[in-house]
C-alpha atoms as a PDB file:
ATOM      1  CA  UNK A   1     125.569 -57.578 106.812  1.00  0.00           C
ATOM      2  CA  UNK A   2     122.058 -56.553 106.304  1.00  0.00           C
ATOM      3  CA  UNK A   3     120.822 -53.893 108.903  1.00  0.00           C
ATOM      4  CA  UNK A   4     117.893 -55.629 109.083  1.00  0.00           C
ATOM      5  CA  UNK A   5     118.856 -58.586 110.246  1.00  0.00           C
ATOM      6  CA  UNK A   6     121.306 -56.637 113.346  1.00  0.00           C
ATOM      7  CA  UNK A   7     119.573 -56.665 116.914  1.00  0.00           C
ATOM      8  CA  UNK A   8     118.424 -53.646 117.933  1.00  0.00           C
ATOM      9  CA  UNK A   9     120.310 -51.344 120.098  1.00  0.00           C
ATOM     10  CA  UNK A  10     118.512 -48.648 121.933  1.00  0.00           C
ATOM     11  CA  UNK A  11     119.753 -46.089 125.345  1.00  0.00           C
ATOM     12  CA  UNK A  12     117.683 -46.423 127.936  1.00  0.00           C
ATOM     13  CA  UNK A  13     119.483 -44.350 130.275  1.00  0.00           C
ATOM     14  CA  UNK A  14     122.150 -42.353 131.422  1.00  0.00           C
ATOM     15  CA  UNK A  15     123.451 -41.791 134.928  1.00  0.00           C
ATOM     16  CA  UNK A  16     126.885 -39.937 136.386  1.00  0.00           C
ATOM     17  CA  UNK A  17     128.627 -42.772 135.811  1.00  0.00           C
ATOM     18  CA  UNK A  18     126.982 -45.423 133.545  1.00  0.00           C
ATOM     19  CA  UNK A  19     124.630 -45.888 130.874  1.00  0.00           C
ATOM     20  CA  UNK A  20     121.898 -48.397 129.654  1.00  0.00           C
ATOM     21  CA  UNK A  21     121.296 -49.900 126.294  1.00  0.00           C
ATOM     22  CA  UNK A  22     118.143 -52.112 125.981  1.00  0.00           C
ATOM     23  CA  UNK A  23     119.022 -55.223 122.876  1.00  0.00           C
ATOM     24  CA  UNK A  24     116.091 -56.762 121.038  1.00  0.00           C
ATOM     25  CA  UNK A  25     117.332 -59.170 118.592  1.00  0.00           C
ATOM     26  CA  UNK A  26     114.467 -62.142 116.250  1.00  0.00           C
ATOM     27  CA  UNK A  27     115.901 -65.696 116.341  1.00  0.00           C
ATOM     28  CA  UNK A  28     118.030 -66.127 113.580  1.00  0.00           C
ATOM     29  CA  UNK A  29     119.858 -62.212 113.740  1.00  0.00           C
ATOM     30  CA  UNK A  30     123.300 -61.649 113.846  1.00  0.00           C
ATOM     31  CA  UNK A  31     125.485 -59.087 116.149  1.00  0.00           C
ATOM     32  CA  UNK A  32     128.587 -58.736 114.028  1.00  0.00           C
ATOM     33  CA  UNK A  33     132.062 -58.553 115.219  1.00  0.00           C
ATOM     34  CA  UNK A  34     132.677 -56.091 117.771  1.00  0.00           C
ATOM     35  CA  UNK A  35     134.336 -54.563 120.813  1.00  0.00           C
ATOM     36  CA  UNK A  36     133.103 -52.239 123.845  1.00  0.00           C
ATOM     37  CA  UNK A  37     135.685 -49.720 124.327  1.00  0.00           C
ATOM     38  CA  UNK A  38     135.078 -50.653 128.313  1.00  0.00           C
ATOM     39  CA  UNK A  39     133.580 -53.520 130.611  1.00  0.00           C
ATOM     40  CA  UNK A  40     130.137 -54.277 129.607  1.00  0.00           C
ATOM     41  CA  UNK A  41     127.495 -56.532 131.774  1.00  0.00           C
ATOM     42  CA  UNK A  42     124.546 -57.985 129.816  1.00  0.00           C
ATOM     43  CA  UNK A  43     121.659 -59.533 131.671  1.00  0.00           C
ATOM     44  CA  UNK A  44     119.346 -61.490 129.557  1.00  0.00           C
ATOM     45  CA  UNK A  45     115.645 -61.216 130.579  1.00  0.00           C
ATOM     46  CA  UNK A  46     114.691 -63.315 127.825  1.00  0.00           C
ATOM     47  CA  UNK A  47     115.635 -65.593 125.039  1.00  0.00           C
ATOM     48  CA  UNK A  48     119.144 -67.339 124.092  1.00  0.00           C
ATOM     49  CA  UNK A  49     122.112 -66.230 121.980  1.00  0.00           C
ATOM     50  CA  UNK A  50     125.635 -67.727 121.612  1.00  0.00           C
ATOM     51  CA  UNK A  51     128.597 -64.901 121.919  1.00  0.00           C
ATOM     52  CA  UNK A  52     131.328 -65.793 120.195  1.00  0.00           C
ATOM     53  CA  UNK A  53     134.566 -64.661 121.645  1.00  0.00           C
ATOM     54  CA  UNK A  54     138.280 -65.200 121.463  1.00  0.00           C
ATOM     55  CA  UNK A  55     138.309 -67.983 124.867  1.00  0.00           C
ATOM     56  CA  UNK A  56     135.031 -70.179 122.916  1.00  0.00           C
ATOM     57  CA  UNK A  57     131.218 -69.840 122.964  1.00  0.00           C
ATOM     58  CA  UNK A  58     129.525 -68.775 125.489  1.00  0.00           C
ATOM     59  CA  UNK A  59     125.473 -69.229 125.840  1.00  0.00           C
ATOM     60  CA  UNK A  60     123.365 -66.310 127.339  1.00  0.00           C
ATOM     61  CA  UNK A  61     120.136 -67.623 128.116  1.00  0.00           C
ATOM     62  CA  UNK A  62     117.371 -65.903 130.109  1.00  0.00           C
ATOM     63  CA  UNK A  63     118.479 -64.944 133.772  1.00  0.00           C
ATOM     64  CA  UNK A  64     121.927 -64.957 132.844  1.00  0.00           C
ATOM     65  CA  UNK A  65     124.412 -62.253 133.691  1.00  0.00           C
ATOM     66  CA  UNK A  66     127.784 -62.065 131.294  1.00  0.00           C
ATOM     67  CA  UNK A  67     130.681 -59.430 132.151  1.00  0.00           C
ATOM     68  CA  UNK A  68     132.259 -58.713 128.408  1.00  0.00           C
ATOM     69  CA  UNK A  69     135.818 -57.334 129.253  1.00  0.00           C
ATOM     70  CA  UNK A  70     136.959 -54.129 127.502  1.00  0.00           C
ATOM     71  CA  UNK A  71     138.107 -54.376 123.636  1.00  0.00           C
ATOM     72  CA  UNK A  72     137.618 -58.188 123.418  1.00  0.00           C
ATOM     73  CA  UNK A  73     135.987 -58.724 119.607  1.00  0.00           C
ATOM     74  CA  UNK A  74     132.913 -60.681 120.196  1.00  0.00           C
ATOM     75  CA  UNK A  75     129.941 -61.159 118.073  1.00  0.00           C
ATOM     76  CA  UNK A  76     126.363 -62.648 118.913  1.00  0.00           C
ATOM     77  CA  UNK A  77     124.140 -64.813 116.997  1.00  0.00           C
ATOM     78  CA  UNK A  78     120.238 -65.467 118.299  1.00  0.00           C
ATOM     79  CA  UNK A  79     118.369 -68.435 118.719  1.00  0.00           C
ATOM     80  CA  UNK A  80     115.149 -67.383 120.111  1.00  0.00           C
ATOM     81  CA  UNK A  81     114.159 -64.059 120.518  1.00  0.00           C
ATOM     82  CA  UNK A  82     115.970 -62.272 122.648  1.00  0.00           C
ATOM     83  CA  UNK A  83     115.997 -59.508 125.167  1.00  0.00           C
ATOM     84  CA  UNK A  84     118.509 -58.500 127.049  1.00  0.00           C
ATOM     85  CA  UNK A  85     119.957 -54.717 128.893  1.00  0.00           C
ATOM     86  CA  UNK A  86     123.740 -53.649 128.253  1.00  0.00           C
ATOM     87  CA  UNK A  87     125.327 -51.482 131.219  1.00  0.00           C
ATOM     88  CA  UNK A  88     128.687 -50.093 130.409  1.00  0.00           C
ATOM     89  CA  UNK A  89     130.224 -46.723 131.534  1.00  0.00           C
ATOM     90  CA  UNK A  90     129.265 -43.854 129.758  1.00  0.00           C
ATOM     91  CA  UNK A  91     132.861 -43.052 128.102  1.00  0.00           C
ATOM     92  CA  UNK A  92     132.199 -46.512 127.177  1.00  0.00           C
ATOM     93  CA  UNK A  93     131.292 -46.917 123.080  1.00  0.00           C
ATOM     94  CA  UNK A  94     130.860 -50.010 120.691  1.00  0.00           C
ATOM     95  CA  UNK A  95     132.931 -50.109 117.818  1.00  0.00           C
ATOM     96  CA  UNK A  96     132.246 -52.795 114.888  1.00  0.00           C
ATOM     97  CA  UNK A  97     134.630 -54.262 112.469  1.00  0.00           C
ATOM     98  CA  UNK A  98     134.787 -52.884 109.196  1.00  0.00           C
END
């Protein structure tokens, strides 16, 4: 897949215990398949994506809170632009399929 068309993942912060990763993503960008090595919460501030996951598809839409359990692949497509803040653990890291 073409970089380019990936949201953006950025840290935001880092605490004792957990961490923060702000996602930016256009309509029409692709997360592809991956897994959090731990429990991840997203909580969209703005925008709608599908994640696609093992149990269906699942639509994250602005004011939505998702819990993503631990090394379930997943992948996200956007249909509006979206916005959205990760918080995971900080032994916690993202691993994509080859």
């Amino acid at each position: 897949m073409n970089n380019s068309n990936k949201p953006e993942m950025t840290p935001l912060a880092n605490g004792e215990t957990f961490k923060t990763l702000n996602i930016t993503a256009n309509s029409g960008m692709e997360m592809p398949l991956h897994y959090s090595t731990k429990e991840a919460v997203i909580v969209v501030l703005k925008g709608e994506a599908i994640l696609e996951m093992p149990d269906g598809e699942h639509t994250l839409s602005q004011g939505n809170t998702f819990i993503v359990p631990a090394m379930v692949e997943h992948s996200l497509k956007i249909k509006t632009d979206f916005h959205a803040i990760a918080i995971m653990e900080n032994t916690s890291a993202i691993q994509f399929k080859s």
